[in-house]
N, C-alpha and C. Protein backbone atom coordinates (compact mmCIF):
# COMPACT_ATOMS: atom_id res chain seq x y z
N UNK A 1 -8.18 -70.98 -2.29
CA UNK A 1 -7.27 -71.76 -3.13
C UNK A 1 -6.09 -70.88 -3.54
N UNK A 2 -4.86 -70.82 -3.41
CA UNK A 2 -4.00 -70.49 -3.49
C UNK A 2 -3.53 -71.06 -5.25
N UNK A 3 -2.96 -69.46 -5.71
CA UNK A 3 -2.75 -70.14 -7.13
C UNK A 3 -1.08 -70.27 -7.14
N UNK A 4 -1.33 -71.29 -8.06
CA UNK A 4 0.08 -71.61 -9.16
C UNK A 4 0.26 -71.25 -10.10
N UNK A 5 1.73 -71.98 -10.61
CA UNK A 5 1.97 -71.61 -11.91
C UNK A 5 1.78 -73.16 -12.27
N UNK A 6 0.88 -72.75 -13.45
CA UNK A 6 0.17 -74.23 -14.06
C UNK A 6 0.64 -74.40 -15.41
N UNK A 7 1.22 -73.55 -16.09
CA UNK A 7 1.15 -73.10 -17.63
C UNK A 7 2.65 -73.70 -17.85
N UNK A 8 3.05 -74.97 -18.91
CA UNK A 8 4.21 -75.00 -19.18
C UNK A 8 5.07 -74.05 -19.20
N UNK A 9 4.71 -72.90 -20.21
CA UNK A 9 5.22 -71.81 -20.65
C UNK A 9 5.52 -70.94 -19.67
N UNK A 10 4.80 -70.90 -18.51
CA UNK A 10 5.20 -69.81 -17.18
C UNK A 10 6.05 -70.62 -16.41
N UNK A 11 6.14 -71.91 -16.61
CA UNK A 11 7.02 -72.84 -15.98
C UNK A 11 8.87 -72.52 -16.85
N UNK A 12 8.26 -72.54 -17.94
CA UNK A 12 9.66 -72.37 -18.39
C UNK A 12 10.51 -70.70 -17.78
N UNK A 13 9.51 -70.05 -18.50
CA UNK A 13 9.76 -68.91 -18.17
C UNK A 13 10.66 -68.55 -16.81
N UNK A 14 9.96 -69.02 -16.00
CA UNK A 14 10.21 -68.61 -14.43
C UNK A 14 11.67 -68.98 -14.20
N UNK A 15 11.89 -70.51 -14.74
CA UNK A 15 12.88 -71.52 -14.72
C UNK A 15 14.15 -70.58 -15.24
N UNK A 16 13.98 -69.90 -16.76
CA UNK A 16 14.95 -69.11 -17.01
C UNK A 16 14.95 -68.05 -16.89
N UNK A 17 13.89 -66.98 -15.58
CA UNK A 17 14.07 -65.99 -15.02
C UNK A 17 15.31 -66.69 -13.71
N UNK A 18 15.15 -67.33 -13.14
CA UNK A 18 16.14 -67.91 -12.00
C UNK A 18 16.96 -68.05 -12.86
N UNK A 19 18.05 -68.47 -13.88
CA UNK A 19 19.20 -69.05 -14.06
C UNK A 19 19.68 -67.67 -14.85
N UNK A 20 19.07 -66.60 -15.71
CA UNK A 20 19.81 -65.97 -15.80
C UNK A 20 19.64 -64.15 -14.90
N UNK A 21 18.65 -64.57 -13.62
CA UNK A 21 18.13 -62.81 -13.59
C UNK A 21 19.74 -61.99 -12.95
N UNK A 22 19.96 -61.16 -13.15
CA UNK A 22 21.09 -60.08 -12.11
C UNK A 22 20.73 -59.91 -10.44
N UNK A 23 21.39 -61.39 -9.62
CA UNK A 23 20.46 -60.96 -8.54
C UNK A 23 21.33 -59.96 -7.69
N UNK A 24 21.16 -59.62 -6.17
CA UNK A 24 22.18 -58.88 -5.70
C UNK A 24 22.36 -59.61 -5.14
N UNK A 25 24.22 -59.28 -4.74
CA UNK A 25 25.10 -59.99 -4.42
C UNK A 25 25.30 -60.04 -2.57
N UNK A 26 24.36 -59.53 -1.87
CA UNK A 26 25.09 -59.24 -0.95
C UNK A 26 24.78 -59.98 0.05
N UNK A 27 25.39 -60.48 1.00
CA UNK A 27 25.43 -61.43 1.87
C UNK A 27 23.97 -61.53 2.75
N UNK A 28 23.32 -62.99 3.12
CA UNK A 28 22.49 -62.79 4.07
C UNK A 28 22.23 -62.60 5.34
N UNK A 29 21.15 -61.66 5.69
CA UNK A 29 21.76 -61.22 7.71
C UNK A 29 21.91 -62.89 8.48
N UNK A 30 22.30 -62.77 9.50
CA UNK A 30 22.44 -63.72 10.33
C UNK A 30 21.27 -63.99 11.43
N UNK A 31 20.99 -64.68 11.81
CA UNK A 31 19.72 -64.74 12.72
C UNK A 31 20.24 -64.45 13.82
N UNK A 32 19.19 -63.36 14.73
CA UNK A 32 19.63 -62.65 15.92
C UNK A 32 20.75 -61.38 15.43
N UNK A 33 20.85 -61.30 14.21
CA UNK A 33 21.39 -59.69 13.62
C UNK A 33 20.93 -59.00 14.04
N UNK A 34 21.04 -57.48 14.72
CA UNK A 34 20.05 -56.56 14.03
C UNK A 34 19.31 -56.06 12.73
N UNK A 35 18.13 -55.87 12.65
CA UNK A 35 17.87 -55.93 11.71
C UNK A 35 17.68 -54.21 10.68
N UNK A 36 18.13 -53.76 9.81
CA UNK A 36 18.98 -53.13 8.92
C UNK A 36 17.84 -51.80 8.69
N UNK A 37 17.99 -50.65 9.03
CA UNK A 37 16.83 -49.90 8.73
C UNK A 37 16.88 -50.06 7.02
N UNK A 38 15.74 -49.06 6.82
CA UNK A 38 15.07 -48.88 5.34
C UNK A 38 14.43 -47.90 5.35
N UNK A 39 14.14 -47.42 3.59
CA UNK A 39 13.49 -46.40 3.59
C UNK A 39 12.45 -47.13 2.19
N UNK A 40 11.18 -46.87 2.32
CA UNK A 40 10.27 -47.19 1.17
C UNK A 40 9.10 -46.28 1.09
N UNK A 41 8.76 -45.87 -0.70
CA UNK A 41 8.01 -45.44 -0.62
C UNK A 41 6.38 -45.87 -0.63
N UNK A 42 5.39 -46.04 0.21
CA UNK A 42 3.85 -46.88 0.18
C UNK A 42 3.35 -46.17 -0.61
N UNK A 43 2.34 -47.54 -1.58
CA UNK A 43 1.39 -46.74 -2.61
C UNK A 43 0.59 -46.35 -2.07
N UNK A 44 0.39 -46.28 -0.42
CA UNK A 44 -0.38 -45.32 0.17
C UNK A 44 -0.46 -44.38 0.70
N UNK A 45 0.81 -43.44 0.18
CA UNK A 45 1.58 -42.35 0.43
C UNK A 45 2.79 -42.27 1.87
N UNK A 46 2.64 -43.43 2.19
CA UNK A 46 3.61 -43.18 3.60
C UNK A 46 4.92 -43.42 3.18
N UNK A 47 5.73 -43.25 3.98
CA UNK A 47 6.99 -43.43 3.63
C UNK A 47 7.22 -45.15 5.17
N UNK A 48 7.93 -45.65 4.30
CA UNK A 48 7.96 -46.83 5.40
C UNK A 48 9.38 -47.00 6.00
N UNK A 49 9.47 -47.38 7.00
CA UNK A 49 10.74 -47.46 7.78
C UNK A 49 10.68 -48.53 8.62
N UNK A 50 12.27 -48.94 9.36
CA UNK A 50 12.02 -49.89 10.36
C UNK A 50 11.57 -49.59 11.74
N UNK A 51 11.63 -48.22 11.86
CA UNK A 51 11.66 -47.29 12.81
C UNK A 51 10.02 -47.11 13.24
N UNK A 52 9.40 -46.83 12.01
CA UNK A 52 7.92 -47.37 12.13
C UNK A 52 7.35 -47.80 12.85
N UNK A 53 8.41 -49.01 12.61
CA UNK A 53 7.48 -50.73 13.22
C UNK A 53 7.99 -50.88 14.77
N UNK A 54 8.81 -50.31 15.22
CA UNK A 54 9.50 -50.50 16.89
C UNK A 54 7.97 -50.88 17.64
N UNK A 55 6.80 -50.54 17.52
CA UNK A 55 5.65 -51.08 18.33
C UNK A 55 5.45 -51.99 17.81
N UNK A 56 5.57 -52.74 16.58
CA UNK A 56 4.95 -53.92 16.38
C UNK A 56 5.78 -55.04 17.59
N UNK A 57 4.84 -56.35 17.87
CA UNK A 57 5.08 -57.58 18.24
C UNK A 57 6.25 -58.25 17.27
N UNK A 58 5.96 -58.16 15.96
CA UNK A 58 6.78 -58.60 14.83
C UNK A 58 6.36 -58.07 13.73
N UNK A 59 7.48 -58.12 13.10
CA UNK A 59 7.86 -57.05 11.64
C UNK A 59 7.95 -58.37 10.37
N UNK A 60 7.21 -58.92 9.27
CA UNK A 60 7.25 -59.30 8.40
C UNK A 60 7.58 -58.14 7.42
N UNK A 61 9.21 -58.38 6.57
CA UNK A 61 9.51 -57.89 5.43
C UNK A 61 9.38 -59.00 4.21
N UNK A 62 8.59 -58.55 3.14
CA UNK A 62 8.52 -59.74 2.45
C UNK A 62 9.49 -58.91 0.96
N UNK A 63 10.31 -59.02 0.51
CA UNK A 63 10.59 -58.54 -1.12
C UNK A 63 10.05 -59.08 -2.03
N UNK A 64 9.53 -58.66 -2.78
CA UNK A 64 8.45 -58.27 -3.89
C UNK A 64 8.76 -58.18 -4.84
N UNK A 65 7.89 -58.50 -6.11
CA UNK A 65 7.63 -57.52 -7.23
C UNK A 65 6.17 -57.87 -7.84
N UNK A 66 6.33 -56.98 -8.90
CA UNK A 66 4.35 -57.02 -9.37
C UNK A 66 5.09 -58.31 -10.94
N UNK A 67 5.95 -58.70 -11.43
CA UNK A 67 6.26 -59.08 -12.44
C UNK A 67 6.38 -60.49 -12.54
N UNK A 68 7.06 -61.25 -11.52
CA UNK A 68 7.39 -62.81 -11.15
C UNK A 68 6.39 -63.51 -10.93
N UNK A 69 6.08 -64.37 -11.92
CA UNK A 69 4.83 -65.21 -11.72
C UNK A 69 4.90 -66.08 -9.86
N UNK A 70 6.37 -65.89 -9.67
CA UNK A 70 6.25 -66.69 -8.37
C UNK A 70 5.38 -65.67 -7.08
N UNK A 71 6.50 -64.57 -7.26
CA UNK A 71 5.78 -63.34 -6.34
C UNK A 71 3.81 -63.59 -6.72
N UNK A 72 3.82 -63.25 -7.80
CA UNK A 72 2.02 -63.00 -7.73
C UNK A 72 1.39 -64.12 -7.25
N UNK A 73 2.18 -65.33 -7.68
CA UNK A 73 1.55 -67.09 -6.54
C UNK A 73 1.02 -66.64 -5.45
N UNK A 74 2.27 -65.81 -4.81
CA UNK A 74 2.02 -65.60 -3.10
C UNK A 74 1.23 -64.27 -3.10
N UNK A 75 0.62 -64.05 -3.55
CA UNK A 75 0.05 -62.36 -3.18
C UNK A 75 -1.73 -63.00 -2.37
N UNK A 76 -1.89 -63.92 -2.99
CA UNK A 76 -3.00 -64.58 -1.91
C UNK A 76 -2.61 -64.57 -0.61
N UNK A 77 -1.56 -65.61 -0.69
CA UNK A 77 -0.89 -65.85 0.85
C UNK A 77 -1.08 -64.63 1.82
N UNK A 78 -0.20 -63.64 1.08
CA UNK A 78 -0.07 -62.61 1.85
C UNK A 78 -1.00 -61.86 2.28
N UNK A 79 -2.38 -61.65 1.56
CA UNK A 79 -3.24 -60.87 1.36
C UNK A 79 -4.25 -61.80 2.81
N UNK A 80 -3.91 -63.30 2.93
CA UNK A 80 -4.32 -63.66 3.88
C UNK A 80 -3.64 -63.63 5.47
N UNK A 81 -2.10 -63.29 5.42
CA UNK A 81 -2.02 -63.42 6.59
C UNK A 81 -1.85 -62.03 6.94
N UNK A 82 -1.90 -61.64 5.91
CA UNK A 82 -2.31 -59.44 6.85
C UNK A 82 -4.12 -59.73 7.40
N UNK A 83 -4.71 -60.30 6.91
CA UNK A 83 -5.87 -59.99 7.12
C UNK A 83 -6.08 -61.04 8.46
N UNK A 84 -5.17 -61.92 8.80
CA UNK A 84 -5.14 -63.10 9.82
C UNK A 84 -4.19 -62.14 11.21
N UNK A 85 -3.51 -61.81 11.22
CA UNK A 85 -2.29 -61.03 12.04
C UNK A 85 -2.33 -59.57 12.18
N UNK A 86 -2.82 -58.60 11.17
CA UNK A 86 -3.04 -57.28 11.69
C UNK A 86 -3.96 -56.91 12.87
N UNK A 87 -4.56 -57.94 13.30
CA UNK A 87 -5.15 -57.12 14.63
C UNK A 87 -4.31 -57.52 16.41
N UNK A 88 -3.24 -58.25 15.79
CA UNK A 88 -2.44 -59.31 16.81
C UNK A 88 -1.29 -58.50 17.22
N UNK A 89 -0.93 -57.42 16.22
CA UNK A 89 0.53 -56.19 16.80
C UNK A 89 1.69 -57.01 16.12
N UNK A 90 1.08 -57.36 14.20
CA UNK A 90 2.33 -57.93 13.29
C UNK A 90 1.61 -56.86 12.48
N UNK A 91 3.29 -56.16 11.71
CA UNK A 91 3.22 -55.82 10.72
C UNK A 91 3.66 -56.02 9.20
N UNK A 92 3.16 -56.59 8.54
CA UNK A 92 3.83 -57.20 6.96
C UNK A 92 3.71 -55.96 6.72
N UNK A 93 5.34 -55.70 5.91
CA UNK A 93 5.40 -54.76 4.10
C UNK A 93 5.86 -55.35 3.56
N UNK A 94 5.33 -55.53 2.28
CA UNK A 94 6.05 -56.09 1.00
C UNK A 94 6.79 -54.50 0.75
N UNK A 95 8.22 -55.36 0.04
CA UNK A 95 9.30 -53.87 -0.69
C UNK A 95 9.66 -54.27 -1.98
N UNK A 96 9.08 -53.54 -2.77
CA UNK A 96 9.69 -53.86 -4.27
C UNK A 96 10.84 -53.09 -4.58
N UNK A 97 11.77 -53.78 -4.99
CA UNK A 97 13.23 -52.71 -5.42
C UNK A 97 13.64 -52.81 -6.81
N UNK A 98 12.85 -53.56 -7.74
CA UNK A 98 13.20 -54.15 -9.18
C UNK A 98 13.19 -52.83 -10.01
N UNK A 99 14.22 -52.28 -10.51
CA UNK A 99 14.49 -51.48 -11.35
C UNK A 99 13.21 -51.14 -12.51
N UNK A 100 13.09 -52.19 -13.23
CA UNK A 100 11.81 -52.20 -13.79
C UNK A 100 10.40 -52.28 -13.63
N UNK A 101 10.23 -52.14 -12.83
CA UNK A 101 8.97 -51.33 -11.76
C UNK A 101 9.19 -49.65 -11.65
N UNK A 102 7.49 -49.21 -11.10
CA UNK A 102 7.57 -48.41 -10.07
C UNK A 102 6.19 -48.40 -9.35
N UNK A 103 6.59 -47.22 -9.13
CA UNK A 103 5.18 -47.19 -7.62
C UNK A 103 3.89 -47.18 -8.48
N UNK A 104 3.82 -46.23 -9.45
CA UNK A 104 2.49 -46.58 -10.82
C UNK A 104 1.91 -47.57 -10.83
N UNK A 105 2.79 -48.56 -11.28
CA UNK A 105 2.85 -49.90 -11.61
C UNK A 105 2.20 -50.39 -10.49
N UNK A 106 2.73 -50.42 -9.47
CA UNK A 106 2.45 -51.06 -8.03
C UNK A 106 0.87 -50.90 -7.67
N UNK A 107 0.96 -49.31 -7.95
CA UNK A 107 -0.35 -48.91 -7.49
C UNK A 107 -1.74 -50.05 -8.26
N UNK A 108 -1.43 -49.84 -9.48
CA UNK A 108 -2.29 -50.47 -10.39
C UNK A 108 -2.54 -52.16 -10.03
N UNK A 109 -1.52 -52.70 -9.48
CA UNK A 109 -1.45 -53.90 -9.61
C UNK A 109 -2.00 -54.10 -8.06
N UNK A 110 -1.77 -53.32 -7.17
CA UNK A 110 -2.50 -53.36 -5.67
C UNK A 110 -3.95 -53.28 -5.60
N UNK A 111 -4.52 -52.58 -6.76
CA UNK A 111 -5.87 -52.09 -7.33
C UNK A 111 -6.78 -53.35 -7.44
N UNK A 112 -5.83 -53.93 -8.85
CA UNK A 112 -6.15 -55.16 -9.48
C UNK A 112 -6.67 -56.31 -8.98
N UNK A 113 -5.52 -56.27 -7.52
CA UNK A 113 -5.64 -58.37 -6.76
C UNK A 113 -5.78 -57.57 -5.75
N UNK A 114 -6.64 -56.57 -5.09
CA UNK A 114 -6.97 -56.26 -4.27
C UNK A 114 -6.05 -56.22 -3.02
N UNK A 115 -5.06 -56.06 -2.86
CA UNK A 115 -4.20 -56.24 -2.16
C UNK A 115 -4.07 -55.51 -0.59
N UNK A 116 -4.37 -56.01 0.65
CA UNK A 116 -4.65 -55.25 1.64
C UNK A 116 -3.28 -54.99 2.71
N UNK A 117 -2.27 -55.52 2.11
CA UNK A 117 -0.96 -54.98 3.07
C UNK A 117 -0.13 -53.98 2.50
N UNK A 118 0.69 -53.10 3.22
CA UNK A 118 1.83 -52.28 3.11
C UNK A 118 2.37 -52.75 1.92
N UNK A 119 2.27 -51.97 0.43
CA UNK A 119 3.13 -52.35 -0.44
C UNK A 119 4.08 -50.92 -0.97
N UNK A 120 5.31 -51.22 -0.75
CA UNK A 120 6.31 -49.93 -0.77
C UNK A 120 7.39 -50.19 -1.68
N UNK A 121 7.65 -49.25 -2.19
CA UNK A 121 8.99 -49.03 -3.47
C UNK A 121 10.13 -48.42 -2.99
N UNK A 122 11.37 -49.16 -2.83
CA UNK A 122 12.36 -48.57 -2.56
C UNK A 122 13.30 -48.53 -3.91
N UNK A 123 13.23 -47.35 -4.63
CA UNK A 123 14.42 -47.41 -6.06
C UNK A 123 15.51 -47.53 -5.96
N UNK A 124 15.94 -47.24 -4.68
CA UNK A 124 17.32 -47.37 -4.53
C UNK A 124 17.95 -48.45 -4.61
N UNK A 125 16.66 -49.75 -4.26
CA UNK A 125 17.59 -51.08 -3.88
C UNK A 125 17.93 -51.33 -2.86
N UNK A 126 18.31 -50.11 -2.06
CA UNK A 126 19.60 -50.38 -0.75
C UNK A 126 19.21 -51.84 0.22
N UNK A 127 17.76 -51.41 0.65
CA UNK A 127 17.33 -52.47 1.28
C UNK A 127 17.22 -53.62 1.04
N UNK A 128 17.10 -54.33 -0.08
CA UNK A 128 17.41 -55.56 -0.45
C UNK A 128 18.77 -55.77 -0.27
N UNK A 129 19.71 -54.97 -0.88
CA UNK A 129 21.36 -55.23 -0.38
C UNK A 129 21.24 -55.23 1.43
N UNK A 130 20.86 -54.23 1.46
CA UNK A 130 21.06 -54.41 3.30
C UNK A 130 20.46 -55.95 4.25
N UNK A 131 19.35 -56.29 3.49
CA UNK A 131 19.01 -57.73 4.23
C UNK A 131 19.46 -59.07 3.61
N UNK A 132 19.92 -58.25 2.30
CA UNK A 132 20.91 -59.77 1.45
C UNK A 132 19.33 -60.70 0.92
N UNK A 133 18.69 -59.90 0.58
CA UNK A 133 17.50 -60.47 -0.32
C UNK A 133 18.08 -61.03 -1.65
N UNK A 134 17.34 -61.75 -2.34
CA UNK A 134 18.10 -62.44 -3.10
C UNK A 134 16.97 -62.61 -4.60
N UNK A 135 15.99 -63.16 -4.38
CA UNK A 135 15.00 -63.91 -5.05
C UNK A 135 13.36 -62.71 -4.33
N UNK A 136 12.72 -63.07 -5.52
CA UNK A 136 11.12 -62.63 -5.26
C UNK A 136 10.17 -63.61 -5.24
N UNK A 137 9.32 -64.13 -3.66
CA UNK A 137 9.69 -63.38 -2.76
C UNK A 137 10.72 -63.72 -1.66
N UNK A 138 11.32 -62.98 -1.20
CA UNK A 138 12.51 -63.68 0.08
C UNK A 138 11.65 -62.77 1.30
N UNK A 139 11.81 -63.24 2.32
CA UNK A 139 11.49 -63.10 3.68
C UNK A 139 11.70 -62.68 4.70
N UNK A 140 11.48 -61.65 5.53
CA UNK A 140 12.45 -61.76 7.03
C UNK A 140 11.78 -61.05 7.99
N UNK A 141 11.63 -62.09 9.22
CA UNK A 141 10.79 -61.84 10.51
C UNK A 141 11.63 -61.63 11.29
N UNK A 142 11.10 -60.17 12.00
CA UNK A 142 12.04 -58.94 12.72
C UNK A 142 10.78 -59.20 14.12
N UNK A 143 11.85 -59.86 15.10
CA UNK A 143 11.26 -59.80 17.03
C UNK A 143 10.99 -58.30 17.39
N UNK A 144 10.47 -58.18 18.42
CA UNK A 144 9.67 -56.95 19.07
C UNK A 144 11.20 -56.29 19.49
N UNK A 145 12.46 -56.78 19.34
CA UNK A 145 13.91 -56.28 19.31
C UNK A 145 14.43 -55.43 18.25
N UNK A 146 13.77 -55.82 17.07
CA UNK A 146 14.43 -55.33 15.66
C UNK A 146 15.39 -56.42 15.47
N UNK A 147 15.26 -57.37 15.95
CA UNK A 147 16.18 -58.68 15.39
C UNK A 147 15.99 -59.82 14.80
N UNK A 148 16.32 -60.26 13.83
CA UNK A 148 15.94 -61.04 12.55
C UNK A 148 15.89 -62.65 13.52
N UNK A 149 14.81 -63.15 13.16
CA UNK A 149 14.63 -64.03 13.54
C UNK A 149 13.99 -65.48 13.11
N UNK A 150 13.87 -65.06 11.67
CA UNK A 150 14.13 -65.78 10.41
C UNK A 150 13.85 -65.28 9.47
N UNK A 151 14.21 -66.03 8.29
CA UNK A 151 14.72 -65.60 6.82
C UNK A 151 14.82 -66.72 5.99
N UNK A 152 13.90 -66.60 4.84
CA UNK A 152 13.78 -67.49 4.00
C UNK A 152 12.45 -67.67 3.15
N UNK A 153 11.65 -68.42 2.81
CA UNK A 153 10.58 -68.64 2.01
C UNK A 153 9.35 -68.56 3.16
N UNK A 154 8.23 -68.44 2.06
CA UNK A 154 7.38 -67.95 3.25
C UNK A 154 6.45 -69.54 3.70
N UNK A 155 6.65 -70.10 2.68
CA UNK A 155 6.37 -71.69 2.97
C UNK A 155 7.12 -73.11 2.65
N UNK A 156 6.89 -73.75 2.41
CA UNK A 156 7.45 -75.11 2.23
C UNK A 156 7.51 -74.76 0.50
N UNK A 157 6.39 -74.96 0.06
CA UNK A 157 5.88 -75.07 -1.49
C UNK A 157 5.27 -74.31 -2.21
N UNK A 158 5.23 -74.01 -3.66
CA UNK A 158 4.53 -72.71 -4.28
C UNK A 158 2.82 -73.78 -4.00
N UNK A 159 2.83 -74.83 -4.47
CA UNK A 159 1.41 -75.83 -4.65
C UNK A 159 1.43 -76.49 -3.13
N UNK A 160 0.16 -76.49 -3.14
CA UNK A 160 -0.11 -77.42 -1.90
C UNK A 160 0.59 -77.21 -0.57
N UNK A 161 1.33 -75.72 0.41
CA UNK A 161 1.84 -76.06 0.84
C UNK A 161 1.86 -76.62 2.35
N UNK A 162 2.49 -77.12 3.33
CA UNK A 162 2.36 -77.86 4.14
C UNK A 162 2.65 -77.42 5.21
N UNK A 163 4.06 -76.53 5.80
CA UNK A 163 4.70 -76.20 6.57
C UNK A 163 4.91 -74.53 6.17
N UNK A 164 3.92 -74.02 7.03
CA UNK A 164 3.85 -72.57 6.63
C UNK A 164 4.97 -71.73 7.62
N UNK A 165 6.03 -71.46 7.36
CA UNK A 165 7.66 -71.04 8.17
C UNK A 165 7.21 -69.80 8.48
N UNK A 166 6.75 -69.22 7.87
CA UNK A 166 6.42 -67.41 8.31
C UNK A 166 5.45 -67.46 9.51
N UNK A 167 4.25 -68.20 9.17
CA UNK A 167 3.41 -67.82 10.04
C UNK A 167 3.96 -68.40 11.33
N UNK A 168 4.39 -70.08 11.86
CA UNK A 168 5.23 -70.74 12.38
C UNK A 168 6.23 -69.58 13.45
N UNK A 169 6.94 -68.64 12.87
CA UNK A 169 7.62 -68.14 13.32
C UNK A 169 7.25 -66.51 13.73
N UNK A 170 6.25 -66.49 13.33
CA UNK A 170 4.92 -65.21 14.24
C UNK A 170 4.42 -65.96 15.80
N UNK A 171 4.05 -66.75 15.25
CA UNK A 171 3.59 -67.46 15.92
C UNK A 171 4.00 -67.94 17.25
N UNK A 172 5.38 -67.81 16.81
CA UNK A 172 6.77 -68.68 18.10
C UNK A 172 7.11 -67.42 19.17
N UNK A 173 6.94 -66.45 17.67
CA UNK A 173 7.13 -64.90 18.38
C UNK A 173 6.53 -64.39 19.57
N UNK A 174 4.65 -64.52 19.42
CA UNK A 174 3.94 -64.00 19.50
C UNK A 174 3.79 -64.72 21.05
N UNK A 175 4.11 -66.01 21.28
CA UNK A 175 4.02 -66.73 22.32
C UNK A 175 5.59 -66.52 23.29
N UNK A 176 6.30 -65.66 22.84
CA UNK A 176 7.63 -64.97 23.44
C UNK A 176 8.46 -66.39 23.47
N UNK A 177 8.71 -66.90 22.32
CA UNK A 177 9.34 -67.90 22.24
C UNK A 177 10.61 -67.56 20.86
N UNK A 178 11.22 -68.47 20.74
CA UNK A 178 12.02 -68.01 18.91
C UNK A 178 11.99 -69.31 18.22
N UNK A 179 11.28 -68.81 16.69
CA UNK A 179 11.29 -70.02 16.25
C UNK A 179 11.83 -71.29 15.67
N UNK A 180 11.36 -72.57 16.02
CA UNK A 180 12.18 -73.38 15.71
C UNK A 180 12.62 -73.71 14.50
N UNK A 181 12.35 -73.27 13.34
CA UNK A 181 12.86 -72.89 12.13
C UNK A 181 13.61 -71.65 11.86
N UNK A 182 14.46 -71.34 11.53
CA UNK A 182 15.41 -70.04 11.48
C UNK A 182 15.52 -69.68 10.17
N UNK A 183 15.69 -70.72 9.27
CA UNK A 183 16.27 -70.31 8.19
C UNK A 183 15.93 -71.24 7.11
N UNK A 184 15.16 -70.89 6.14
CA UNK A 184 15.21 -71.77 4.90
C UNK A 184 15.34 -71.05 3.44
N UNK A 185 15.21 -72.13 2.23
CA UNK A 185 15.92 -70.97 0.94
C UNK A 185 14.75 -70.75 0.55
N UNK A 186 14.71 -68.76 0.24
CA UNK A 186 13.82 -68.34 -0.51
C UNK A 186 14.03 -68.76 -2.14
N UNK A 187 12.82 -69.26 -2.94
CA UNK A 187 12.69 -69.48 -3.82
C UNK A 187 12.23 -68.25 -4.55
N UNK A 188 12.12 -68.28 -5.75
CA UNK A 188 11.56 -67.06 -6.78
C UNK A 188 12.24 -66.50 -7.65
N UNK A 189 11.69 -65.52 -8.16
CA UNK A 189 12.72 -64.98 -9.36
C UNK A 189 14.06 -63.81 -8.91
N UNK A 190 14.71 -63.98 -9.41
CA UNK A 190 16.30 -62.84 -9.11
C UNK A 190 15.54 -61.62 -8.88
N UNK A 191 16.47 -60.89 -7.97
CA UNK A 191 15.92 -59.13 -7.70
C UNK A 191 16.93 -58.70 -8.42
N UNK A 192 16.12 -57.69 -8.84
CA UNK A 192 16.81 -56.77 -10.25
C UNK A 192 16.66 -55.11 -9.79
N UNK A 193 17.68 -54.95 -8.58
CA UNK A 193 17.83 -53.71 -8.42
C UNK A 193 18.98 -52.93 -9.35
N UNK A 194 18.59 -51.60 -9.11
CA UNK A 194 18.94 -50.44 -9.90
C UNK A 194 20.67 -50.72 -9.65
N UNK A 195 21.16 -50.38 -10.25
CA UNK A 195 22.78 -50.79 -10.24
C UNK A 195 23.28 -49.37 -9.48
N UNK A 196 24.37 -50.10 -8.63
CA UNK A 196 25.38 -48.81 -7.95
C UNK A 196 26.16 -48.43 -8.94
């Protein structure tokens, strides 16, 4: 069972984390871009890169945080399709860049909801500016090219959802196809990286 936000009060909340958070401003990649290296640090001591992943089949970047009641919705999700796709040659990292975080934090909270994928801290931010992330969580599936091949939410709906776009587009991947969804809007709360 995949959770929600059920609680008026986390409803409101969330509602006026979106209308007033500081998100970043920077444009989103284009599908069939290349897709933008990075540097992150894993609460499992690695350092993560895109450079990394050149053997994966496909590269799921998901942006993160441990704070957004929306992000923690999906930490099931996620926790299920690493455990559905890591033996297939996909690699998910979640990247947290929210100023008010850190890797501590992360660690503790990876502890907590048991969390079995790549979760990495980049303080800099850069990488969210570099893929034009926007909201927590936003999305982006990188071909066995390093080329973005969609971007957007990781499903249809936070409740009940129907049309799962991430997996859909592993999937399209994985069968050396591109998927027929490209692009939809990530929902969630503003990313609140460290200011230039």
């Amino acid at each position: 069972m995949y959770r929600t936000i059920g609680s008026p009060l986390l409803i409101a909340a969330t509602m006026l984390v979106f209308q007033h958070a500081s998100v970043t401003r920077a444009e989103e990649l284009e599908i069939g871009a290349k897709a933008p290296e990075f540097k992150a640090q894993g609460i499992d001591g690695r350092e993560y890169t895109l450079n990394n992943t050149q053997n994966a089949k496909a590269t799921v970047i998901a942006f993160t945080c441990n704070q957004c009641p929306v992000a923690q919705a999906y930490e099931e999700r996620f926790a299920s399709f690493q455990k559905k796709y890591a033996d297939r040659g996909v690699q998910f990292i979640a990247i947290n860049v929210n100023a008010s975080e850190n890797l501590d934090a992360m660690k503790e909270r990876a502890k907590k909801e048991k969390l079995n994928y790549a979760y990495a801290y980049d303080e800099s931010g850069d990488s969210a500016r570099a893929f034009g992330a926007r909201v927590t969580p936003h999305l982006f599936v990188i071909d066995s090219k390093g080329l973005i091949a969609y971007q957007g939410s990781f499903d249809d709906k936070q409740s009940e959802p129907t049309t799962p776009y991430v997996e859909n587009a592993v999937n399209a991947l994985l069968a050396g196809k591109q998927p027929d969804v490209t692009t939809t809007k990530a929902f969630g709360c503003g990313i609140k990286p460290k200011k230039k």
